[in-house]
PDB file of N, CA and C in Angstrom:
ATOM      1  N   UNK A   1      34.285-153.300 327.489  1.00  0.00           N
ATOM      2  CA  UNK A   1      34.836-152.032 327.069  1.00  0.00           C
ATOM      3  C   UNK A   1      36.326-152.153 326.746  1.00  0.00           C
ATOM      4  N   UNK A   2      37.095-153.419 327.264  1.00  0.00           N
ATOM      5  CA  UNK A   2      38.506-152.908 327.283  1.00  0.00           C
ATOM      6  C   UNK A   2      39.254-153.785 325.766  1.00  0.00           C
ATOM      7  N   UNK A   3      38.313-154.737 325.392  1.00  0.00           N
ATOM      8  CA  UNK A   3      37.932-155.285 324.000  1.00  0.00           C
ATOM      9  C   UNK A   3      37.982-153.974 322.789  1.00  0.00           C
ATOM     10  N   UNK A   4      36.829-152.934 323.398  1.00  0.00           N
ATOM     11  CA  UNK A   4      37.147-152.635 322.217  1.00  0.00           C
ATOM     12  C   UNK A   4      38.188-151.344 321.907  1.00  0.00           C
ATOM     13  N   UNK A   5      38.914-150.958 323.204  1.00  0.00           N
ATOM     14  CA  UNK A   5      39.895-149.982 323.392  1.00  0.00           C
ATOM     15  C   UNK A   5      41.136-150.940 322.818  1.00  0.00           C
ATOM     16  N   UNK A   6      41.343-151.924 322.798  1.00  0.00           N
ATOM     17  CA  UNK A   6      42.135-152.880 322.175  1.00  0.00           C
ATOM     18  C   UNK A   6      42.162-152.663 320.740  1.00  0.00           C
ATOM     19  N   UNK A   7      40.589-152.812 319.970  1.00  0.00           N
ATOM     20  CA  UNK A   7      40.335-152.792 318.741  1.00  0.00           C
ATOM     21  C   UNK A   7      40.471-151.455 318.136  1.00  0.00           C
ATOM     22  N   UNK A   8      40.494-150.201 318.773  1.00  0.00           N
ATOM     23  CA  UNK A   8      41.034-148.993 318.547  1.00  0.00           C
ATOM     24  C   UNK A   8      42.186-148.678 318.127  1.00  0.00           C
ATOM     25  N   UNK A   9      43.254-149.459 319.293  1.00  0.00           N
ATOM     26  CA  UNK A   9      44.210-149.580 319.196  1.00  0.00           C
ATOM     27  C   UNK A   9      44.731-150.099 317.475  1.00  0.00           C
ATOM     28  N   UNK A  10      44.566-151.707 317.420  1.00  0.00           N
ATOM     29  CA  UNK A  10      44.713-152.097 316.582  1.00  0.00           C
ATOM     30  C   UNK A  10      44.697-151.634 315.036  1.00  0.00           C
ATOM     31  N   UNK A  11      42.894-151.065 314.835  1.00  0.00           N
ATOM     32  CA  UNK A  11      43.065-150.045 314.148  1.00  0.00           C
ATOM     33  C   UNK A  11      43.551-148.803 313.865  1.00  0.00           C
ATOM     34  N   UNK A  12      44.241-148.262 314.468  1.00  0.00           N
ATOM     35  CA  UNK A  12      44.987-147.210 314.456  1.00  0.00           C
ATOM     36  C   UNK A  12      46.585-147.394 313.421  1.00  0.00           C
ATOM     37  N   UNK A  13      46.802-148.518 314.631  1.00  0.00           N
ATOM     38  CA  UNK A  13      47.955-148.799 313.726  1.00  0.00           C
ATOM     39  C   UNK A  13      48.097-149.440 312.570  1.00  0.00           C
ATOM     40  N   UNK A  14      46.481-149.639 311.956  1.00  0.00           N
ATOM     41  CA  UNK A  14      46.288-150.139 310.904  1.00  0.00           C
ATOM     42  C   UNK A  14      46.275-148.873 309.536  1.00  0.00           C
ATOM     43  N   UNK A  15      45.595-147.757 310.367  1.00  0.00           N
ATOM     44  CA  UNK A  15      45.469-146.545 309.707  1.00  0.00           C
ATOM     45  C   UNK A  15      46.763-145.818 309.455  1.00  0.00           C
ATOM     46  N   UNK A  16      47.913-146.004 310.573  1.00  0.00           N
ATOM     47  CA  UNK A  16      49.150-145.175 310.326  1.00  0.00           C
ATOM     48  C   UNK A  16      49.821-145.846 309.045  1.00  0.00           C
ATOM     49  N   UNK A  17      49.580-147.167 309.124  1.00  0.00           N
ATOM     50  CA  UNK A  17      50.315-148.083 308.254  1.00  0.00           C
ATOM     51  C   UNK A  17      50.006-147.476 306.410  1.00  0.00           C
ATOM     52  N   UNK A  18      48.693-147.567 306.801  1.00  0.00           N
ATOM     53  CA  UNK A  18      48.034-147.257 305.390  1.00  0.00           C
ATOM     54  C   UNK A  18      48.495-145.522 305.140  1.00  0.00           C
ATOM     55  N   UNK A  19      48.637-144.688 305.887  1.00  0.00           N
ATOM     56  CA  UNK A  19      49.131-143.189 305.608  1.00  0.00           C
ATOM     57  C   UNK A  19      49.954-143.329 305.229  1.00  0.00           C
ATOM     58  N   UNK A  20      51.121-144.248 305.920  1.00  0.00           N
ATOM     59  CA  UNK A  20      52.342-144.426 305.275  1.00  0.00           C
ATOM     60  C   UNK A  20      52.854-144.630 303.956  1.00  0.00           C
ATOM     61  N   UNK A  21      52.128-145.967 303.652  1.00  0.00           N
ATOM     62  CA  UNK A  21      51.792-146.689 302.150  1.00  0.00           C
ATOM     63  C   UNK A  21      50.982-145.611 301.363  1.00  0.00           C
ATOM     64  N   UNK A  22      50.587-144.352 301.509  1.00  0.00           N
ATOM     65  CA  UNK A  22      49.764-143.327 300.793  1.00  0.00           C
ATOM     66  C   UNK A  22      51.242-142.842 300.166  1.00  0.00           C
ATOM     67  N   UNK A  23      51.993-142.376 299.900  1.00  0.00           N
ATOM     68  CA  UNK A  23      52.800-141.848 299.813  1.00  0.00           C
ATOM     69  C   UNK A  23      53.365-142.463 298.064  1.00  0.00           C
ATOM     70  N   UNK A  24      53.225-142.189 296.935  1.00  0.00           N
ATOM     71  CA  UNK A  24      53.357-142.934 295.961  1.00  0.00           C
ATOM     72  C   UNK A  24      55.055-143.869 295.770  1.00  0.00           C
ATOM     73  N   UNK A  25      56.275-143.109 295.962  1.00  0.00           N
ATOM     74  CA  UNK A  25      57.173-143.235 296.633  1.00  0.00           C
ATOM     75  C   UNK A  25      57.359-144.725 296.862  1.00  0.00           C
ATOM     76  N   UNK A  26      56.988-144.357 298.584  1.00  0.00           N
ATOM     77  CA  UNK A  26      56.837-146.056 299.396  1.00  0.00           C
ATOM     78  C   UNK A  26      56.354-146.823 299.452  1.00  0.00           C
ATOM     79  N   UNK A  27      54.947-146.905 298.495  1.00  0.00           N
ATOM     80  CA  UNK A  27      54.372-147.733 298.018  1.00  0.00           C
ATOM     81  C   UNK A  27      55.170-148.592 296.904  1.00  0.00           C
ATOM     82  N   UNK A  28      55.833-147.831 296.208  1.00  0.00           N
ATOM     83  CA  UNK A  28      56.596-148.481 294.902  1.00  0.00           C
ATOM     84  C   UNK A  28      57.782-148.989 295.724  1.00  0.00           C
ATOM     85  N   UNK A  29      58.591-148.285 296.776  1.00  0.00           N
ATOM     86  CA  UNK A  29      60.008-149.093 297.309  1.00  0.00           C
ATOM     87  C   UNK A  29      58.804-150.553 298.202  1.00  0.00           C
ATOM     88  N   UNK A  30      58.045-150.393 298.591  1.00  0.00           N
ATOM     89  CA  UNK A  30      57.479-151.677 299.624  1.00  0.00           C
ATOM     90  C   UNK A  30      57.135-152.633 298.235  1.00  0.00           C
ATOM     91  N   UNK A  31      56.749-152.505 297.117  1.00  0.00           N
ATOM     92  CA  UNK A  31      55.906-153.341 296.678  1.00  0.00           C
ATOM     93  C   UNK A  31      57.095-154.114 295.977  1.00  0.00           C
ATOM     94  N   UNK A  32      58.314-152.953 295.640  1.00  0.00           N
ATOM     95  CA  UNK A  32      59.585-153.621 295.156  1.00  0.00           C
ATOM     96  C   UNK A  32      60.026-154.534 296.022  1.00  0.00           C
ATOM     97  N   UNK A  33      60.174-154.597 297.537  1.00  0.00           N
ATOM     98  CA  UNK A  33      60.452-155.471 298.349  1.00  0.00           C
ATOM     99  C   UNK A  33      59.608-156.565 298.513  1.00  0.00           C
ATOM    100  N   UNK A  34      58.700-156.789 297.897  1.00  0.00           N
ATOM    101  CA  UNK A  34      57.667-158.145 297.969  1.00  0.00           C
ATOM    102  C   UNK A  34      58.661-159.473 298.017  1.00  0.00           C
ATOM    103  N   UNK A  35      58.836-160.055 298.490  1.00  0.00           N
ATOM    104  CA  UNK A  35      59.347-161.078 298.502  1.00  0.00           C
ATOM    105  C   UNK A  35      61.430-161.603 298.648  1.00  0.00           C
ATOM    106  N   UNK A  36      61.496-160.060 298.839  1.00  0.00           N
ATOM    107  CA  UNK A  36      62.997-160.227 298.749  1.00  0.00           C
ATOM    108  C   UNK A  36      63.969-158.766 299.643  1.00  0.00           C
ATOM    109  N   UNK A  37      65.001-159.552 299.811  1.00  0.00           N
ATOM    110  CA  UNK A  37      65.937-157.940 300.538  1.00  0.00           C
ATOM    111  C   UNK A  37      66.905-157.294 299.703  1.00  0.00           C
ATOM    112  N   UNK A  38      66.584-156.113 299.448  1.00  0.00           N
ATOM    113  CA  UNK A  38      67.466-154.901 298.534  1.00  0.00           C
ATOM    114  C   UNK A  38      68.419-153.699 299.451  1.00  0.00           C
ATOM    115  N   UNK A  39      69.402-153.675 298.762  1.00  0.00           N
ATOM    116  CA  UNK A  39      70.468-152.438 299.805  1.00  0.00           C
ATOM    117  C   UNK A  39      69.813-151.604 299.233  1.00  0.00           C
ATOM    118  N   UNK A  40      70.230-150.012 299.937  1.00  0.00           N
ATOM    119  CA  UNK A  40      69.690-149.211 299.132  1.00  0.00           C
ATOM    120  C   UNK A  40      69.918-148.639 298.097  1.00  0.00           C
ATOM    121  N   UNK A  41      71.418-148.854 297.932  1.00  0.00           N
ATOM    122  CA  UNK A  41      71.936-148.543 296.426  1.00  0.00           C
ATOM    123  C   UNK A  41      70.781-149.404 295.092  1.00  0.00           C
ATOM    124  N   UNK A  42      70.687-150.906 295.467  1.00  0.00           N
ATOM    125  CA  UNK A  42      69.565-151.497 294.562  1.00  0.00           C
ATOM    126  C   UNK A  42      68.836-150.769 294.208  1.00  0.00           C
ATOM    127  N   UNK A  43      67.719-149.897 295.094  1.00  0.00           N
ATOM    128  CA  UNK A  43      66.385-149.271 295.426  1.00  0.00           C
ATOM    129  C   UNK A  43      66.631-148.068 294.959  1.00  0.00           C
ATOM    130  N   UNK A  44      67.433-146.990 294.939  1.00  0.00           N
ATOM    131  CA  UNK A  44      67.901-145.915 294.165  1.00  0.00           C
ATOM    132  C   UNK A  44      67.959-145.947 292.603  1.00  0.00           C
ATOM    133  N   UNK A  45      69.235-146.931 292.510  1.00  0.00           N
ATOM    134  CA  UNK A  45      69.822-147.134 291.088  1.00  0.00           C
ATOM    135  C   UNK A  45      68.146-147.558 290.471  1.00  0.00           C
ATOM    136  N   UNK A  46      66.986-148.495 290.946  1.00  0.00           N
ATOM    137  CA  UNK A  46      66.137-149.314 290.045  1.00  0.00           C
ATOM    138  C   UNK A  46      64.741-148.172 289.718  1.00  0.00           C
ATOM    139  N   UNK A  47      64.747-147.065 290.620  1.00  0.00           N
ATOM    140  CA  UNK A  47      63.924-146.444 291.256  1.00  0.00           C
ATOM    141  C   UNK A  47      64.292-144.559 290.258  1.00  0.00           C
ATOM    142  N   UNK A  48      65.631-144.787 289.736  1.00  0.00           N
ATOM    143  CA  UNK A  48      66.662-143.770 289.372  1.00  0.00           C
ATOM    144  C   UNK A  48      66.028-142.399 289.730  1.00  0.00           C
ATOM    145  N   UNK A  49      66.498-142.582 291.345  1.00  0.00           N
ATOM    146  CA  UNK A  49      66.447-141.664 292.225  1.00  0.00           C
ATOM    147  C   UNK A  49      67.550-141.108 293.249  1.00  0.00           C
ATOM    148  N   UNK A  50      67.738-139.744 293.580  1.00  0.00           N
ATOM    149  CA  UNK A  50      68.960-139.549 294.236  1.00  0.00           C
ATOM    150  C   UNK A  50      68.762-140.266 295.640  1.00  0.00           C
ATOM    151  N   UNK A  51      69.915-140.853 295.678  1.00  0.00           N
ATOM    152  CA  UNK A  51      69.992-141.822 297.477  1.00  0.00           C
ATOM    153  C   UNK A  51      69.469-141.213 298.256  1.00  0.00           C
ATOM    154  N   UNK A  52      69.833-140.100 298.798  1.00  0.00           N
ATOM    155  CA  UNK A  52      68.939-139.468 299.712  1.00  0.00           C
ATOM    156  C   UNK A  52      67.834-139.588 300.102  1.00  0.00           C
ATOM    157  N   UNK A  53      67.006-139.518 298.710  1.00  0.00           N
ATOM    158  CA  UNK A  53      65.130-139.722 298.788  1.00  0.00           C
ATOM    159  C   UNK A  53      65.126-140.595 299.134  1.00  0.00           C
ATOM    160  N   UNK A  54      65.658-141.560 298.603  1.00  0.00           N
ATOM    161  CA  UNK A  54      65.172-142.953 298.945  1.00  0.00           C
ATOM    162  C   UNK A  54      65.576-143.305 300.400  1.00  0.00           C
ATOM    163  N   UNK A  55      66.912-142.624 300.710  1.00  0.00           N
ATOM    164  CA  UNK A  55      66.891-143.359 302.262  1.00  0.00           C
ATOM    165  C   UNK A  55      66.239-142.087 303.036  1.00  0.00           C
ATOM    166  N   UNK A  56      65.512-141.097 302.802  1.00  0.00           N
ATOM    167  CA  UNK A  56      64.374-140.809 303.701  1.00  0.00           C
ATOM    168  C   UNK A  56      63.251-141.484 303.680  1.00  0.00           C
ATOM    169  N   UNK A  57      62.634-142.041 302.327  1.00  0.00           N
ATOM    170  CA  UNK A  57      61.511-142.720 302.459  1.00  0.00           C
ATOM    171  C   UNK A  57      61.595-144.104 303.259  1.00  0.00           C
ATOM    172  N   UNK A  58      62.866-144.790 303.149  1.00  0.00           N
ATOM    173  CA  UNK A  58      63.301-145.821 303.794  1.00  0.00           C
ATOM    174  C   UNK A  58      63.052-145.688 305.357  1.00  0.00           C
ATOM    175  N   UNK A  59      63.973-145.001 305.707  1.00  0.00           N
ATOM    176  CA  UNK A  59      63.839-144.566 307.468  1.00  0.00           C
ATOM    177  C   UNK A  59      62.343-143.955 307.583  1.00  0.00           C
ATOM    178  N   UNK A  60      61.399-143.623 307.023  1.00  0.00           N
ATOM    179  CA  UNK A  60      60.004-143.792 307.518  1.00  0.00           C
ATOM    180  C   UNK A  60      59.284-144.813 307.516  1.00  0.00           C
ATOM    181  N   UNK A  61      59.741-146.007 306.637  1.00  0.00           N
ATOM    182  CA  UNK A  61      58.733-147.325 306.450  1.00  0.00           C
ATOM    183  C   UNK A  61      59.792-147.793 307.715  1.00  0.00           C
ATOM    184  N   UNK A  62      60.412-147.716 307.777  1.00  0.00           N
ATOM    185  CA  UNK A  62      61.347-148.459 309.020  1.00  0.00           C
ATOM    186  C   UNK A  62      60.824-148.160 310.329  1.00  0.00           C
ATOM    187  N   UNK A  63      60.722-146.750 310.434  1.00  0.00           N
ATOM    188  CA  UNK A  63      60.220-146.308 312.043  1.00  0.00           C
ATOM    189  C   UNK A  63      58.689-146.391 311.815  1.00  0.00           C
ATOM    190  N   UNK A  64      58.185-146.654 311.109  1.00  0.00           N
ATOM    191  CA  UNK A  64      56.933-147.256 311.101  1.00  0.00           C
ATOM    192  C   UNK A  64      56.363-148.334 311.292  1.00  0.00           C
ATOM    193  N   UNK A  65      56.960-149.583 310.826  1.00  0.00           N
ATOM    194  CA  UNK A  65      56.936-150.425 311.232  1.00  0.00           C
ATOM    195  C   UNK A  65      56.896-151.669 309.492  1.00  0.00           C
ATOM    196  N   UNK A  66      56.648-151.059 308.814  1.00  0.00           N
ATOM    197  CA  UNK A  66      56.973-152.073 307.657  1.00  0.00           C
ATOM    198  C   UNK A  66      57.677-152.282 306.899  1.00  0.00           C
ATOM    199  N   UNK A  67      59.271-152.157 307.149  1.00  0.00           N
ATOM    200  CA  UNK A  67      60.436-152.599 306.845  1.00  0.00           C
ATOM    201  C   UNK A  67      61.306-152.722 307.931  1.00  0.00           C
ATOM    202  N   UNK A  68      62.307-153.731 307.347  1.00  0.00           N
ATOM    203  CA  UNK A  68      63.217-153.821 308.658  1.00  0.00           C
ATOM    204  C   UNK A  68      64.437-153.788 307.830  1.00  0.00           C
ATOM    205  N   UNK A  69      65.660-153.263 308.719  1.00  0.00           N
ATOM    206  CA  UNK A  69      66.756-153.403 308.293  1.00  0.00           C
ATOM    207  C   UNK A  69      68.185-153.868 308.413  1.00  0.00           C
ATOM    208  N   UNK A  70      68.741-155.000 307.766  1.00  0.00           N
ATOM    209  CA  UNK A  70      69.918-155.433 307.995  1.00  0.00           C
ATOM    210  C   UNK A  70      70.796-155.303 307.895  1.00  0.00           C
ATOM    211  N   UNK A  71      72.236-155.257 308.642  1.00  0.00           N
ATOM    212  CA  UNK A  71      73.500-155.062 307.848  1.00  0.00           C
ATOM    213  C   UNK A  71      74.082-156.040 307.157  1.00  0.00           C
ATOM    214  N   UNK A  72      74.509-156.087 306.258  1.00  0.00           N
ATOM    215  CA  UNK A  72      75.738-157.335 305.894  1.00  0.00           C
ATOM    216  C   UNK A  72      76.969-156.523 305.549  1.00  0.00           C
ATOM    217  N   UNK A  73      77.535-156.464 306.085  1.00  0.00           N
ATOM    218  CA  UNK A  73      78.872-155.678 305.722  1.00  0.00           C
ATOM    219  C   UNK A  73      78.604-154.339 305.892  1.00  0.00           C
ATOM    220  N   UNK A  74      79.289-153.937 304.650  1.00  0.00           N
ATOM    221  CA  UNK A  74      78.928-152.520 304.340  1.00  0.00           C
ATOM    222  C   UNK A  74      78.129-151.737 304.045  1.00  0.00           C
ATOM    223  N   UNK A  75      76.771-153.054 303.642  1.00  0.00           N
ATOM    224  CA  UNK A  75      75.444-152.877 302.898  1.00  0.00           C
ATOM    225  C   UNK A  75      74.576-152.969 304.557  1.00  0.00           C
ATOM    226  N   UNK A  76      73.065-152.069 304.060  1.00  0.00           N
ATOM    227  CA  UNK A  76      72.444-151.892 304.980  1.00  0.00           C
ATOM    228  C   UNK A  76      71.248-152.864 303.653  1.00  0.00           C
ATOM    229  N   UNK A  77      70.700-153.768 303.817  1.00  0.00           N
ATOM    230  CA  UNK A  77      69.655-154.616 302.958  1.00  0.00           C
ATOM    231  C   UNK A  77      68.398-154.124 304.104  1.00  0.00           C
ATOM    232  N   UNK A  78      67.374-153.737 303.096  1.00  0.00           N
ATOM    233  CA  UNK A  78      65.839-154.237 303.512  1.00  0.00           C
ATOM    234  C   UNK A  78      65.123-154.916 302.934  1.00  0.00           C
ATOM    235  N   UNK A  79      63.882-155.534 303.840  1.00  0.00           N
ATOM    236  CA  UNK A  79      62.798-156.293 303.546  1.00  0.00           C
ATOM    237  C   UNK A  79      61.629-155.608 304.280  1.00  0.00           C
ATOM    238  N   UNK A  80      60.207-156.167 304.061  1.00  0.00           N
ATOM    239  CA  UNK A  80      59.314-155.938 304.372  1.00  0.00           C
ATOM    240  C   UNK A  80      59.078-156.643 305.938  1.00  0.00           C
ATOM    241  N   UNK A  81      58.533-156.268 306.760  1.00  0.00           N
ATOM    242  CA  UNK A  81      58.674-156.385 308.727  1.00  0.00           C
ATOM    243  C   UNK A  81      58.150-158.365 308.250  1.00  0.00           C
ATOM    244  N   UNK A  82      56.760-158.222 307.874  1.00  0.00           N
ATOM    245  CA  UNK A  82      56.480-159.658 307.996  1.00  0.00           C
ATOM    246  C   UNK A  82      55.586-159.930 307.271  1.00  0.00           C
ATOM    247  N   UNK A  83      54.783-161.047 307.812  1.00  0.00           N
ATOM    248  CA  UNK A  83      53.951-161.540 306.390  1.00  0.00           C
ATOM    249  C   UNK A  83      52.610-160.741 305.957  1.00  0.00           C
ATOM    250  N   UNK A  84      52.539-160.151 307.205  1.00  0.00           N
ATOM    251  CA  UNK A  84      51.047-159.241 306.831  1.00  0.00           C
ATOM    252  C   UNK A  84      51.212-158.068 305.729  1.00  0.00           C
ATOM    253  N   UNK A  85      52.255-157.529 305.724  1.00  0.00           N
ATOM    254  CA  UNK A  85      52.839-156.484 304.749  1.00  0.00           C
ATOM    255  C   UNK A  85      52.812-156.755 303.369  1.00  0.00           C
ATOM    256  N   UNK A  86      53.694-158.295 303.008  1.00  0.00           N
ATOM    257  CA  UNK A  86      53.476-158.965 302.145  1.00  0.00           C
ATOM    258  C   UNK A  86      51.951-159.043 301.918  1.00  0.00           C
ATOM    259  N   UNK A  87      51.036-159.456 302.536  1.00  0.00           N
ATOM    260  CA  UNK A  87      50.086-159.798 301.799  1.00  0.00           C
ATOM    261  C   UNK A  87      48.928-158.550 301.671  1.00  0.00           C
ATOM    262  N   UNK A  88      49.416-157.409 302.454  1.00  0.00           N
ATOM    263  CA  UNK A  88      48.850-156.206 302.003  1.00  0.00           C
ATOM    264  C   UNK A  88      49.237-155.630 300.851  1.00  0.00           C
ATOM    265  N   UNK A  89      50.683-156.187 300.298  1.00  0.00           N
ATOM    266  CA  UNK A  89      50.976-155.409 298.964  1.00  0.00           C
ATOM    267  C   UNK A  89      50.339-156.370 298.010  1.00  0.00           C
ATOM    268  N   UNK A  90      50.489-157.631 298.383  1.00  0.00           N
ATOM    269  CA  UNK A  90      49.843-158.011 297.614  1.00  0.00           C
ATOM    270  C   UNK A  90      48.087-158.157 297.296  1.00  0.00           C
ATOM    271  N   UNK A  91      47.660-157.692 298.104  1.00  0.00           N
ATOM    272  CA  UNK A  91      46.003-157.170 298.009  1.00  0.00           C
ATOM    273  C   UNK A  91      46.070-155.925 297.042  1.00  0.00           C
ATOM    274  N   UNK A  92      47.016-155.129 297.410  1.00  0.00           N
ATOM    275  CA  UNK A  92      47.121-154.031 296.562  1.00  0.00           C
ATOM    276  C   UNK A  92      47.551-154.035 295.198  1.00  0.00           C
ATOM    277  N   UNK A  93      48.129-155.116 294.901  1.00  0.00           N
ATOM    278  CA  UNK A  93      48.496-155.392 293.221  1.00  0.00           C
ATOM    279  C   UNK A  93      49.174-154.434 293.519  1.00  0.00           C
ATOM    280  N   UNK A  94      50.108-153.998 293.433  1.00  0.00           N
ATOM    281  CA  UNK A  94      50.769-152.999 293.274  1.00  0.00           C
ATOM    282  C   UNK A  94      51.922-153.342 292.369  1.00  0.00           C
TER     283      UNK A  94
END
């Protein structure tokens, strides 16, 4: 039984992930991050969207769990958390 309260688990956070990625939005900023780290000015200006949106959609893939974020200076850069993300966008062609 405690196998598959595990596998509940797991799936769950497989399902929040995917609600998240529902969002047309963060699907397009995650799939832009495939393989590389963008500030958010990048992700705005490429996206030609007011900053704002974008750093709300940002701080939800973040507290979600499929982006992470760095400082370098003055710049706050993201990427995608890890490789499973990557290869979910890339299942998704997106």
């Amino acid at each position: 039984m405690a196998s598959v309260v595990g596998q509940e688990l797991g799936l769950q956070e497989k399902a929040d992930i995917l609600k998240t990625l529902g969002h047309p939005l963060r699907l397009k900023i995650v799939a832009g991050l495939e393989g590389r780290c963008c500030c958010v000015r990048e992700i705005w200006e490429c996206l030609h969207l007011p900053q704002a949106i974008v750093s709300q959609h940002l701080k939800i893939l973040k507290e979600r769990g499929v982006v992470v974020a760095r400082r370098e200076g003055a710049k706050v850069c993201y990427s995608l958390k890890n490789e499973m993300m990557r290869d979910l966008i890339r299942a998704l062609r997106v």
